[in-house]
PDB file of N, CA and C in Angstrom:
ATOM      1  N   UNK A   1      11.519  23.442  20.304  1.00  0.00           N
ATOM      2  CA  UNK A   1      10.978  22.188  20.727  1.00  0.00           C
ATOM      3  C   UNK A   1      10.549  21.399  19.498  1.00  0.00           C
ATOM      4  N   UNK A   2      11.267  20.019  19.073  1.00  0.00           N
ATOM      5  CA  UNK A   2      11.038  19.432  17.914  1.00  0.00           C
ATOM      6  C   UNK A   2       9.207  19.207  18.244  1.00  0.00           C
ATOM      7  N   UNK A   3       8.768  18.879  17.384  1.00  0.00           N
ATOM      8  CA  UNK A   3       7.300  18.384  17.024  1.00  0.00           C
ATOM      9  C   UNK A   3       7.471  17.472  15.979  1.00  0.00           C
ATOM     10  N   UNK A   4       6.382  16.119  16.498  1.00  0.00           N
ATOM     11  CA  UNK A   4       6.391  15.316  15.950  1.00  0.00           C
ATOM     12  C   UNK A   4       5.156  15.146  14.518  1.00  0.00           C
ATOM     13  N   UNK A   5       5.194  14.055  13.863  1.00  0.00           N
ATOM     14  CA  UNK A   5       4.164  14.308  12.782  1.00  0.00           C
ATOM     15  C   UNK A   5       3.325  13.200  13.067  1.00  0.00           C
ATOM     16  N   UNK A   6       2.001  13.671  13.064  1.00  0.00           N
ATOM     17  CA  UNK A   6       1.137  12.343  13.117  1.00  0.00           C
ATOM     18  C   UNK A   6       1.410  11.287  12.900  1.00  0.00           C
ATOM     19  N   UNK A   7       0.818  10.001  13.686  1.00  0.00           N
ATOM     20  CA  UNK A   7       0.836   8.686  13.332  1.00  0.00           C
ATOM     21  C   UNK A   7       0.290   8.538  11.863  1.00  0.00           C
ATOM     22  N   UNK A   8       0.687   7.103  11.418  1.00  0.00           N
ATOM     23  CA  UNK A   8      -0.427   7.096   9.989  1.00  0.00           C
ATOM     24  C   UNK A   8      -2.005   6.882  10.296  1.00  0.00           C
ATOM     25  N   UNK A   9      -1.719   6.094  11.416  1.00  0.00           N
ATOM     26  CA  UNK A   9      -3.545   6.000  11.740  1.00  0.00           C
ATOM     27  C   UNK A   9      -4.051   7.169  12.211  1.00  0.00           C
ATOM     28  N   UNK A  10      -3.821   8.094  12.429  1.00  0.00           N
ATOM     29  CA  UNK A  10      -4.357   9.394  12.636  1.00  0.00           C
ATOM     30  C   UNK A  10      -4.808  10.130  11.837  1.00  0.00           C
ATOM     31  N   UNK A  11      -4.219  10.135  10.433  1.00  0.00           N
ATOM     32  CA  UNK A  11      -3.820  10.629   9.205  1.00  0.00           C
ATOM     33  C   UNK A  11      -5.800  10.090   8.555  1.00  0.00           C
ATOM     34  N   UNK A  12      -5.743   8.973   9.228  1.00  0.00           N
ATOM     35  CA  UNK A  12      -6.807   9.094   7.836  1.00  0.00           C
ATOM     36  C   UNK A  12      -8.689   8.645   8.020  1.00  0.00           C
ATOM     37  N   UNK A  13      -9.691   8.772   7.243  1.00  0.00           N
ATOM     38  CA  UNK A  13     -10.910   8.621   7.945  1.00  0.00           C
ATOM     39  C   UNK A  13     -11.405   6.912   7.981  1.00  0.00           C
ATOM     40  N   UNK A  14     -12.200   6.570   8.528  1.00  0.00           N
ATOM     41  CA  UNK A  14     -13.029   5.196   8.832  1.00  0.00           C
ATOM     42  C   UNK A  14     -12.619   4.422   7.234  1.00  0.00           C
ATOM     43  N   UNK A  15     -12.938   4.923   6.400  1.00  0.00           N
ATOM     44  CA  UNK A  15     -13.163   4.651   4.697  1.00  0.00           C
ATOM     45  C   UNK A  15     -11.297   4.303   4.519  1.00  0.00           C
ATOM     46  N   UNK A  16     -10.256   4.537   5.182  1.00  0.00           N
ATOM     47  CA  UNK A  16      -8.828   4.491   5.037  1.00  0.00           C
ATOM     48  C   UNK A  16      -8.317   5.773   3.781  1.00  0.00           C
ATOM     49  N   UNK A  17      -9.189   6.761   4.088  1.00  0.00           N
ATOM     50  CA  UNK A  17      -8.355   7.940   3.028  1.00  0.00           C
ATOM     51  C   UNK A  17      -7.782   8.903   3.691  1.00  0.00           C
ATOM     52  N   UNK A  18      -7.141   9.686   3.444  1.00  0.00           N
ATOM     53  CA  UNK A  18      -6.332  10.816   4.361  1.00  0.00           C
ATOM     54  C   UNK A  18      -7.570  12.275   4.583  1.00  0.00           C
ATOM     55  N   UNK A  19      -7.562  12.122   6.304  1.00  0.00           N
ATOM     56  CA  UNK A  19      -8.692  13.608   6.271  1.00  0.00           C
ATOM     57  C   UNK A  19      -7.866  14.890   5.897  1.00  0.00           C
ATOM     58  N   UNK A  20      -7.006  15.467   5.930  1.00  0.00           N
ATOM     59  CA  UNK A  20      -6.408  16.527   5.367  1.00  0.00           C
ATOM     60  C   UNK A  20      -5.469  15.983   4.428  1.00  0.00           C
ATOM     61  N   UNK A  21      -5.473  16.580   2.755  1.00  0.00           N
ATOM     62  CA  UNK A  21      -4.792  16.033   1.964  1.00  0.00           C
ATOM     63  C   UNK A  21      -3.507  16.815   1.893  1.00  0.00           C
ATOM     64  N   UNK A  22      -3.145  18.410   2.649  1.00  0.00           N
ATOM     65  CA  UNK A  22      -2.571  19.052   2.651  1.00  0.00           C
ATOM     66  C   UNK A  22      -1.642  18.293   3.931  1.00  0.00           C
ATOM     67  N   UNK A  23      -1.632  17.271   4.640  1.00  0.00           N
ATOM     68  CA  UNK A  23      -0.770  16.689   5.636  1.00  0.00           C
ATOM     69  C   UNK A  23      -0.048  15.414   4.738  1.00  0.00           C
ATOM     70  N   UNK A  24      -0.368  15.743   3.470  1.00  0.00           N
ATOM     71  CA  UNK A  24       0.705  14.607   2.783  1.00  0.00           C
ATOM     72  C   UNK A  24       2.129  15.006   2.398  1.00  0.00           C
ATOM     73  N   UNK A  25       2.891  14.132   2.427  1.00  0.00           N
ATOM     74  CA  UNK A  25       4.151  14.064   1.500  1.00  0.00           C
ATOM     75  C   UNK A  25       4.548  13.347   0.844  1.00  0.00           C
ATOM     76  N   UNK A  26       6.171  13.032   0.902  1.00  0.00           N
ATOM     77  CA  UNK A  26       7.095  11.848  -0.009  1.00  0.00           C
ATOM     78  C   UNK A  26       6.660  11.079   1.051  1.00  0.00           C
ATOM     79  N   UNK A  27       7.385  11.781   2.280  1.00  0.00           N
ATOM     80  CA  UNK A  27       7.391  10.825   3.404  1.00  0.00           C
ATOM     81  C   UNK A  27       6.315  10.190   3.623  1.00  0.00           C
ATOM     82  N   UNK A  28       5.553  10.785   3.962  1.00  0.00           N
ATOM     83  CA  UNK A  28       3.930  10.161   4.498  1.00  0.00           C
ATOM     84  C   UNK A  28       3.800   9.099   3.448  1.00  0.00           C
ATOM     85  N   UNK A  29       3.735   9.050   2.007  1.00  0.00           N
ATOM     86  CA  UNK A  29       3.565   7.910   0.973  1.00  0.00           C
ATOM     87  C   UNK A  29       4.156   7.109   1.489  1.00  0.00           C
ATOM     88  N   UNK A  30       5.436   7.111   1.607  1.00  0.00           N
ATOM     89  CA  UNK A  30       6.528   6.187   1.939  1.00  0.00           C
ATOM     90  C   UNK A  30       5.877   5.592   3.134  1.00  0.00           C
ATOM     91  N   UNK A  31       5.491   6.192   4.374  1.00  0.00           N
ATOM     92  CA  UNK A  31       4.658   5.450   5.549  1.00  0.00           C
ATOM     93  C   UNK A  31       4.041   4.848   5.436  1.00  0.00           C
ATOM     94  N   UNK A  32       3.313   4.904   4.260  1.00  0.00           N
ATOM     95  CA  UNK A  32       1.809   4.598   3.898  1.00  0.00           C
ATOM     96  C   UNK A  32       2.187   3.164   3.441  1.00  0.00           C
ATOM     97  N   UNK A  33       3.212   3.124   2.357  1.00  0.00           N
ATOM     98  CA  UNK A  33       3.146   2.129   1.581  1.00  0.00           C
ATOM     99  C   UNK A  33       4.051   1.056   2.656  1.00  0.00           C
ATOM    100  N   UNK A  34       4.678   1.479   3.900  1.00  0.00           N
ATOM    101  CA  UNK A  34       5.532   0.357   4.557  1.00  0.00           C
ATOM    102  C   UNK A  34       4.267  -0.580   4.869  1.00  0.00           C
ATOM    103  N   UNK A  35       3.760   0.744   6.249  1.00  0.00           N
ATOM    104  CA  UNK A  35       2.518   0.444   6.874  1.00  0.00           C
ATOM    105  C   UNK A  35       1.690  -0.552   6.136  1.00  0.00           C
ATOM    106  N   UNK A  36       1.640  -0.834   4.645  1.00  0.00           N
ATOM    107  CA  UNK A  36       0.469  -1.355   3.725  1.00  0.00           C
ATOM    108  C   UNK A  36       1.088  -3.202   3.602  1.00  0.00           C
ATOM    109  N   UNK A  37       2.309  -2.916   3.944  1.00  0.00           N
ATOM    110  CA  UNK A  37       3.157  -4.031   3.282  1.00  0.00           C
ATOM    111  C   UNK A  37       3.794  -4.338   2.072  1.00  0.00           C
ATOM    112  N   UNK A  38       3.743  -3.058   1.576  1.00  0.00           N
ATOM    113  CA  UNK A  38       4.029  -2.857   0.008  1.00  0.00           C
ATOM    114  C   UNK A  38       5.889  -2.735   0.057  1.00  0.00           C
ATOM    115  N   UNK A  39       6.288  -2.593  -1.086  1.00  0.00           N
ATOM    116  CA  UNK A  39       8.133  -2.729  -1.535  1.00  0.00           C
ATOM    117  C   UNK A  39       7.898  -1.253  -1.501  1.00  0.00           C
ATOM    118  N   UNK A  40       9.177  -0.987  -1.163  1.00  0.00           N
ATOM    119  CA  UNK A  40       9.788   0.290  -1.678  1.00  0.00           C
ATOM    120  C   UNK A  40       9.403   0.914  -2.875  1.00  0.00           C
ATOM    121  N   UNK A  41       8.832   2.323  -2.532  1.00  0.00           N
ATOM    122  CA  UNK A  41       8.450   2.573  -4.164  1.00  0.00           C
ATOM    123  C   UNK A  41       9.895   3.414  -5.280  1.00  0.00           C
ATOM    124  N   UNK A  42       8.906   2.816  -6.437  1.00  0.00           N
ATOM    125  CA  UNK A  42       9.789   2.980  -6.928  1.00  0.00           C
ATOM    126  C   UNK A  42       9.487   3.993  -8.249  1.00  0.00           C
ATOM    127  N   UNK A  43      10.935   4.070  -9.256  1.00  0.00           N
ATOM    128  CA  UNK A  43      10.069   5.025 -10.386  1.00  0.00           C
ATOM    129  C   UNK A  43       8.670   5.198 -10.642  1.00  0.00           C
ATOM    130  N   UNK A  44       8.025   3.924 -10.975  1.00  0.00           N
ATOM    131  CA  UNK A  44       6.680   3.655 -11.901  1.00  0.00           C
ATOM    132  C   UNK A  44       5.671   4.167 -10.618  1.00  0.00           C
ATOM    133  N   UNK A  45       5.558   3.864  -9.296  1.00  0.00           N
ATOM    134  CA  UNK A  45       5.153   3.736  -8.368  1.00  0.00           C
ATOM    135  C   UNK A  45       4.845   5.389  -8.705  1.00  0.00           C
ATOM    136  N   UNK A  46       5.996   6.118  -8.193  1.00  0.00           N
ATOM    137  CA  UNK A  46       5.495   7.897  -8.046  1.00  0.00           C
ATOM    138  C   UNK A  46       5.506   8.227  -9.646  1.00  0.00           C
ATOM    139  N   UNK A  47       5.272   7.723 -10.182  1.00  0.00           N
ATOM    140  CA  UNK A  47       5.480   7.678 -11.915  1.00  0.00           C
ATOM    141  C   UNK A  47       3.483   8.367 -11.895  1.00  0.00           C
ATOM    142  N   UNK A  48       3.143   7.328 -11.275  1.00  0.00           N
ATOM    143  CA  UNK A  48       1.289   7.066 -10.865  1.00  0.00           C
ATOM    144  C   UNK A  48       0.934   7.760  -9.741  1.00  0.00           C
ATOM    145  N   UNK A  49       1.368   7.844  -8.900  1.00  0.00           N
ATOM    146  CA  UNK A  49       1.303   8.690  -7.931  1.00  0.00           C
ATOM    147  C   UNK A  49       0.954  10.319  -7.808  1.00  0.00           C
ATOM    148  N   UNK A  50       1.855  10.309  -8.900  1.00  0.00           N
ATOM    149  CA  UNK A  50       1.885  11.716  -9.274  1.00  0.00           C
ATOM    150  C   UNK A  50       0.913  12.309 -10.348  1.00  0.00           C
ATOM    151  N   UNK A  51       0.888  11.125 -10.912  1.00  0.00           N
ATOM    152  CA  UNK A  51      -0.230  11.167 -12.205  1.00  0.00           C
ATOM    153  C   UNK A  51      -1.661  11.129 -11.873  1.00  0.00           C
ATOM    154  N   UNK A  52      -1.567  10.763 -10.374  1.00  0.00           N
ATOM    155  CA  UNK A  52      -3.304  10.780 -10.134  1.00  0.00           C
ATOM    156  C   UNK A  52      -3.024  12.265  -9.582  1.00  0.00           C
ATOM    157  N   UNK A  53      -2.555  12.592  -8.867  1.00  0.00           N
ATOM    158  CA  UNK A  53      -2.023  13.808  -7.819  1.00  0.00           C
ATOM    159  C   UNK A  53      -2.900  14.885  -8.932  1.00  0.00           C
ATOM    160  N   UNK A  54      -1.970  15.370 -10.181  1.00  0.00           N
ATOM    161  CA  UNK A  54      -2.256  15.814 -11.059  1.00  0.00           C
ATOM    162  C   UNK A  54      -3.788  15.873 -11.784  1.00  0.00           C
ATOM    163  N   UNK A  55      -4.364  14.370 -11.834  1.00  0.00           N
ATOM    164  CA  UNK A  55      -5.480  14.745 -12.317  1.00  0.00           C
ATOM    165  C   UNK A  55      -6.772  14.857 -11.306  1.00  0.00           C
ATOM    166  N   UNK A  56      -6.129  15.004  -9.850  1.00  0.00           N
ATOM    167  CA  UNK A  56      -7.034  15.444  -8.693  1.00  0.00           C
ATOM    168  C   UNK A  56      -7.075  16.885  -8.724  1.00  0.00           C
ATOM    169  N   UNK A  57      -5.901  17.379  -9.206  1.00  0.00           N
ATOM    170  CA  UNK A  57      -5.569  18.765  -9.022  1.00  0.00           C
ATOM    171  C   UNK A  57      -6.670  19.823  -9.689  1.00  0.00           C
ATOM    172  N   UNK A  58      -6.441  19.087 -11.100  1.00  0.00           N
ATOM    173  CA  UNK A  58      -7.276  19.329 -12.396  1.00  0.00           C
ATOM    174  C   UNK A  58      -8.867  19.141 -12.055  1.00  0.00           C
ATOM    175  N   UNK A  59      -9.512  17.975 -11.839  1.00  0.00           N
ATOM    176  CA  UNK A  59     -10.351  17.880 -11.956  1.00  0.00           C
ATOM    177  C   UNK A  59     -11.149  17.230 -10.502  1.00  0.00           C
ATOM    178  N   UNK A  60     -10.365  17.303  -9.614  1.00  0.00           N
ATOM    179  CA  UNK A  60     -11.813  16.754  -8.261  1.00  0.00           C
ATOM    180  C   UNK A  60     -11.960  15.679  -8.144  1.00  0.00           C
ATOM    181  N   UNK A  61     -11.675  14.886  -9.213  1.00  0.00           N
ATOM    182  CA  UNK A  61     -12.710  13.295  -9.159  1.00  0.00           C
ATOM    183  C   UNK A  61     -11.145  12.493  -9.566  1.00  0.00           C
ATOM    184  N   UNK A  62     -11.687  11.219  -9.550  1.00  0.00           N
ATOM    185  CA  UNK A  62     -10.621   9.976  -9.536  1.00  0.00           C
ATOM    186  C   UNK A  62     -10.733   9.984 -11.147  1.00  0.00           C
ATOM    187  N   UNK A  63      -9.391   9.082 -11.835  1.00  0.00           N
ATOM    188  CA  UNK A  63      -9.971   8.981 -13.396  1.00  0.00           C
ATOM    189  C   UNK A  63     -11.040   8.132 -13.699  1.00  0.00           C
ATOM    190  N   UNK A  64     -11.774   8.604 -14.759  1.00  0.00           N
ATOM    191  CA  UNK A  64     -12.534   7.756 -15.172  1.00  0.00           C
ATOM    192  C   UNK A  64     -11.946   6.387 -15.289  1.00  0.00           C
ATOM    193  N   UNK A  65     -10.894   6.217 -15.963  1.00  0.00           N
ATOM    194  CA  UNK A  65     -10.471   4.102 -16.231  1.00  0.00           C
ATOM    195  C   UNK A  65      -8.538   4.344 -15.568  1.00  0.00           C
ATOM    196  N   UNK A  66      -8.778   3.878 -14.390  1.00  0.00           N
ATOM    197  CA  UNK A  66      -6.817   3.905 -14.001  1.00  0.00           C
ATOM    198  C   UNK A  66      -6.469   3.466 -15.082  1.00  0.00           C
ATOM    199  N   UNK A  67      -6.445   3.056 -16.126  1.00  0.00           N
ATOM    200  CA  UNK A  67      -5.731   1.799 -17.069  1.00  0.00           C
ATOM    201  C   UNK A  67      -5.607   3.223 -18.059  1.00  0.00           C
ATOM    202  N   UNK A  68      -6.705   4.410 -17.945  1.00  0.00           N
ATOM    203  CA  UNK A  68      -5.563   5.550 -18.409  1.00  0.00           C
ATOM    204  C   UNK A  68      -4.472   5.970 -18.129  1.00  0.00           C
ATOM    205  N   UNK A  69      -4.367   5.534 -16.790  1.00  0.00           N
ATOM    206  CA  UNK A  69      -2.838   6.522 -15.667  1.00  0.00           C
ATOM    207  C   UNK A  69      -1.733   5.574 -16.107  1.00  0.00           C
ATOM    208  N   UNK A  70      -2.006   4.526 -16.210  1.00  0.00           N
ATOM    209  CA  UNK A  70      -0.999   3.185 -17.205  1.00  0.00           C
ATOM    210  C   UNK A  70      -0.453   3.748 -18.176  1.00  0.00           C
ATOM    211  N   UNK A  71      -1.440   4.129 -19.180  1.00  0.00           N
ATOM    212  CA  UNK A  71      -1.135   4.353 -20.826  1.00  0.00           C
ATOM    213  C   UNK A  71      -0.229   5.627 -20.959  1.00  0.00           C
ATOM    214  N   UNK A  72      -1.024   7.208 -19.834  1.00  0.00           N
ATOM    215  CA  UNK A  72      -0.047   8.133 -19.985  1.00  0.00           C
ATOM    216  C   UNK A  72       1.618   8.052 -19.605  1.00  0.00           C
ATOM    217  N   UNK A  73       1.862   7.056 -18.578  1.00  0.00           N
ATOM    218  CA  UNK A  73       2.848   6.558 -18.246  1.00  0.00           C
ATOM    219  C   UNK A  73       3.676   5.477 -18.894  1.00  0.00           C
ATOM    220  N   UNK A  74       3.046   5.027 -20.044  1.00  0.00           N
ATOM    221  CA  UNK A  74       3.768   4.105 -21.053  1.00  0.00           C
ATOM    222  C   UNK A  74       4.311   2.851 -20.252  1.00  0.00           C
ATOM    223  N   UNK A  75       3.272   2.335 -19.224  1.00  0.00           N
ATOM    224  CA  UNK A  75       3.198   1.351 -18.037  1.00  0.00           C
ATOM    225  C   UNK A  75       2.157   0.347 -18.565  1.00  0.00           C
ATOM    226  N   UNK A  76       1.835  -0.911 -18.411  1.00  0.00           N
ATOM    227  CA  UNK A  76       1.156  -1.815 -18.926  1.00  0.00           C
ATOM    228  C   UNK A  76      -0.005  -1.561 -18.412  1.00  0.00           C
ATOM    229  N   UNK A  77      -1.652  -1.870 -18.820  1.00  0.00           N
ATOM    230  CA  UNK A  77      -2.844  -1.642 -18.549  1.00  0.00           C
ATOM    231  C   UNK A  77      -2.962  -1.732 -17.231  1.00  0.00           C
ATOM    232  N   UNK A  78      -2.573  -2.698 -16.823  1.00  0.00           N
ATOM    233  CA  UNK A  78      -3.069  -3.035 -15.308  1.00  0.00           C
ATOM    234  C   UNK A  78      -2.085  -2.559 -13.978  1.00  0.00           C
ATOM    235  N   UNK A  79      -1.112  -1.348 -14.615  1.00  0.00           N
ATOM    236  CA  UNK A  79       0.141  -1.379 -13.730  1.00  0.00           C
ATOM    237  C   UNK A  79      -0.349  -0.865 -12.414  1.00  0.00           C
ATOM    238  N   UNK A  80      -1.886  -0.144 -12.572  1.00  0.00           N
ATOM    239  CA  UNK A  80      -1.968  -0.042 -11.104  1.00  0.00           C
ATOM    240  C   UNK A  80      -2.349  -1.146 -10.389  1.00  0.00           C
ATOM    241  N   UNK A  81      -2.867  -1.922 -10.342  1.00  0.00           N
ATOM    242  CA  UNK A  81      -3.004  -2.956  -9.636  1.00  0.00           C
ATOM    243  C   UNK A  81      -1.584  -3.712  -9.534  1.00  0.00           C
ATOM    244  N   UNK A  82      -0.757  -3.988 -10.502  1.00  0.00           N
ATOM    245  CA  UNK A  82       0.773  -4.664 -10.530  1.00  0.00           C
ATOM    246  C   UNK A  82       1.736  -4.043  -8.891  1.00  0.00           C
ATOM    247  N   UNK A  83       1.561  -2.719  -9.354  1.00  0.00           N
ATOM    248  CA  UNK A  83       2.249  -1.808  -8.469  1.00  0.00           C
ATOM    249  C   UNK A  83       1.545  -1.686  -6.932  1.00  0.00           C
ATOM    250  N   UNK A  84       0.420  -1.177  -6.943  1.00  0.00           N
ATOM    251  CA  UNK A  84      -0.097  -0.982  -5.777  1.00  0.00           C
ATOM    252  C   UNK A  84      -0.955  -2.035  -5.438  1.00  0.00           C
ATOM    253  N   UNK A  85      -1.353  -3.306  -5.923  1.00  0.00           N
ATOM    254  CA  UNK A  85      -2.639  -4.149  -5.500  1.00  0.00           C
ATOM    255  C   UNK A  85      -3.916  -4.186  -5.783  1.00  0.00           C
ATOM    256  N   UNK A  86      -4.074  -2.694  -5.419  1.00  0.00           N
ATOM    257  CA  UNK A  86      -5.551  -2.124  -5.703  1.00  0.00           C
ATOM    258  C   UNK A  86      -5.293  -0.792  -6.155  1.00  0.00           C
ATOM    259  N   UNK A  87      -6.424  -0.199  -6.871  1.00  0.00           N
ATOM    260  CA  UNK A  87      -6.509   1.479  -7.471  1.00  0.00           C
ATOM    261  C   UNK A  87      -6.858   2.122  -6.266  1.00  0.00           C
ATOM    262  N   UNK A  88      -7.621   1.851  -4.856  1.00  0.00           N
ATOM    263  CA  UNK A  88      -7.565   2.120  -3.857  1.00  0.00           C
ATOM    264  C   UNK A  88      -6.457   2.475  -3.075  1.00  0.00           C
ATOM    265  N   UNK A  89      -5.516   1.647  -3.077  1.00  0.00           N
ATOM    266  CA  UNK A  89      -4.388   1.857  -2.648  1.00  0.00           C
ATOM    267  C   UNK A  89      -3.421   2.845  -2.963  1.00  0.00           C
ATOM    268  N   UNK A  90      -3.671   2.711  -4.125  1.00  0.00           N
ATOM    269  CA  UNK A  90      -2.816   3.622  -5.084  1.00  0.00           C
ATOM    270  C   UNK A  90      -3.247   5.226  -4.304  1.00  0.00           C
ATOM    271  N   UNK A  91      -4.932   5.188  -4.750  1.00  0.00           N
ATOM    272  CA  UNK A  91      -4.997   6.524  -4.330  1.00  0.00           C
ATOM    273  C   UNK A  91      -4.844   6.979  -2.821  1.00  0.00           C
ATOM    274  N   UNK A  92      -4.837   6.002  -1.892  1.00  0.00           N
ATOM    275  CA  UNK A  92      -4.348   6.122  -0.601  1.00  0.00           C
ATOM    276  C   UNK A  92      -3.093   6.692  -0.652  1.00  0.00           C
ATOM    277  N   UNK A  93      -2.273   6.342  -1.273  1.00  0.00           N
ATOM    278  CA  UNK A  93      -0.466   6.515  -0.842  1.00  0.00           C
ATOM    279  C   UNK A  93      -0.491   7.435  -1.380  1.00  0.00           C
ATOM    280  N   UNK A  94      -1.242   7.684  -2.612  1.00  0.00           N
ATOM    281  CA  UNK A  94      -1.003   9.290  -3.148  1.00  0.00           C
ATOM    282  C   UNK A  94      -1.721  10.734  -2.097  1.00  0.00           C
ATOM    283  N   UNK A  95      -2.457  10.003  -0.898  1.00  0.00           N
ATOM    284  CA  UNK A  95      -2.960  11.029  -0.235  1.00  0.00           C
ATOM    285  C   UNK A  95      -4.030  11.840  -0.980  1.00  0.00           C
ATOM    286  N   UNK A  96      -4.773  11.199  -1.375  1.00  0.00           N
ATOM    287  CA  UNK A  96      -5.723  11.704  -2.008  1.00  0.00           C
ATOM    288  C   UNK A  96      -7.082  11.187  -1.021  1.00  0.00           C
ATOM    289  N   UNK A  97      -8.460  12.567  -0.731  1.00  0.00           N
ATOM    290  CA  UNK A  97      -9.196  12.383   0.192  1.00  0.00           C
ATOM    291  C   UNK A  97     -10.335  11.201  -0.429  1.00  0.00           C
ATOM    292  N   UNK A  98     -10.981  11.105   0.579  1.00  0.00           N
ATOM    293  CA  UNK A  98     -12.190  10.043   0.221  1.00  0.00           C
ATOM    294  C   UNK A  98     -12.837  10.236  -1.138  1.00  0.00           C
ATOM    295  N   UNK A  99     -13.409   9.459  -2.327  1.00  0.00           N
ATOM    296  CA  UNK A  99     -13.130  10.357  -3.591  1.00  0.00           C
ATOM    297  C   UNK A  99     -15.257   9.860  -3.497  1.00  0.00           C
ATOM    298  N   UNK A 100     -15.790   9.341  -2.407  1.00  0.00           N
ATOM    299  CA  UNK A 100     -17.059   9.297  -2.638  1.00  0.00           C
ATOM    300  C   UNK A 100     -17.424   7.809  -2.704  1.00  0.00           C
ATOM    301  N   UNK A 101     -18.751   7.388  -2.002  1.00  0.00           N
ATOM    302  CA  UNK A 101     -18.994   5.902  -1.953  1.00  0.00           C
ATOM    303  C   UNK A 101     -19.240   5.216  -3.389  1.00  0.00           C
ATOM    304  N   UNK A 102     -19.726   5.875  -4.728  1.00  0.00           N
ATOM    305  CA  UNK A 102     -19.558   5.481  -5.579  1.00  0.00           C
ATOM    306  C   UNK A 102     -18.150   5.069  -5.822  1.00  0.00           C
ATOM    307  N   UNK A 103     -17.407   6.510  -6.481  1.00  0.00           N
ATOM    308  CA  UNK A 103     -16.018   5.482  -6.722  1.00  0.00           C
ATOM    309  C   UNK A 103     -15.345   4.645  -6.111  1.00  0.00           C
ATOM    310  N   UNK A 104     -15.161   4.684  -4.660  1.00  0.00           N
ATOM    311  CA  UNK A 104     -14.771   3.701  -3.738  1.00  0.00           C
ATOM    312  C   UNK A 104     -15.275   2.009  -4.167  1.00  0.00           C
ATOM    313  N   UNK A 105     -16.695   2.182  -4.634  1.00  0.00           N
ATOM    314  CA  UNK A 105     -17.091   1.276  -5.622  1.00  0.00           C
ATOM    315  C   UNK A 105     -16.391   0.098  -6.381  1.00  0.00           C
ATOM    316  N   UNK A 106     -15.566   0.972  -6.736  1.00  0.00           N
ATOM    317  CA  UNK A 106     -15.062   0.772  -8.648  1.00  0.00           C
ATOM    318  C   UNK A 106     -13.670   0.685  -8.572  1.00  0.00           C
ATOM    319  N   UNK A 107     -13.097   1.127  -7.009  1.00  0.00           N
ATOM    320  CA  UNK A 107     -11.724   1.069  -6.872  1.00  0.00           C
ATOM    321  C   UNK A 107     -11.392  -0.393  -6.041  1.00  0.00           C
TER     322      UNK A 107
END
């Protein structure tokens, strides 16, 4: 019996972050970013994506300055905002959980 996969609005809490980060994928990003109104992503897009993924993995917390996740990616200062709008966003599509009312702050 096929089974289906959550809606995106199901997927995530009041704050718009994903309550289980282990229910993410390609796909789900890809939902995320239609759902958002965003283009097709592209290299640079999971370029960052992946680069936050990574330093969630590592360390728990959001980066200290996105305009690092730019530089390791040899992407212009502001490419998260270029790419995703907001650093919020960004960390939305990457499926990353609520990162705390401070940083939510700053994103």
């Amino acid at each position: 019996m096929p089974t289906s996969s959550p809606s995106i609005n199901t997927l995530f809490n009041n704050e718009g972050f994903i309550c289980d980060p282990l229910q993410w994928n390609e796909n789900v990003a890809r939902a995320i970013a239609r759902h958002d109104g965003l283009p097709p992503l592209t290299r640079d897009h999971w370029a960052i994506i992946r680069t936050l993924r990574d330093h969630y993995a590592r360390f728990g917390t959001a980066p200290p300055a996105f305009s690092h996740v730019c530089c390791v990616n040899h992407l212009g200062k502001h490419c998260v905002e270029h790419l995703f709008r907001s650093q919020r966003e960004a960390w939305r599509i990457a499926g990353l959980p609520d990162p705390g009312e401070e940083a939510r702050a700053y994103m």
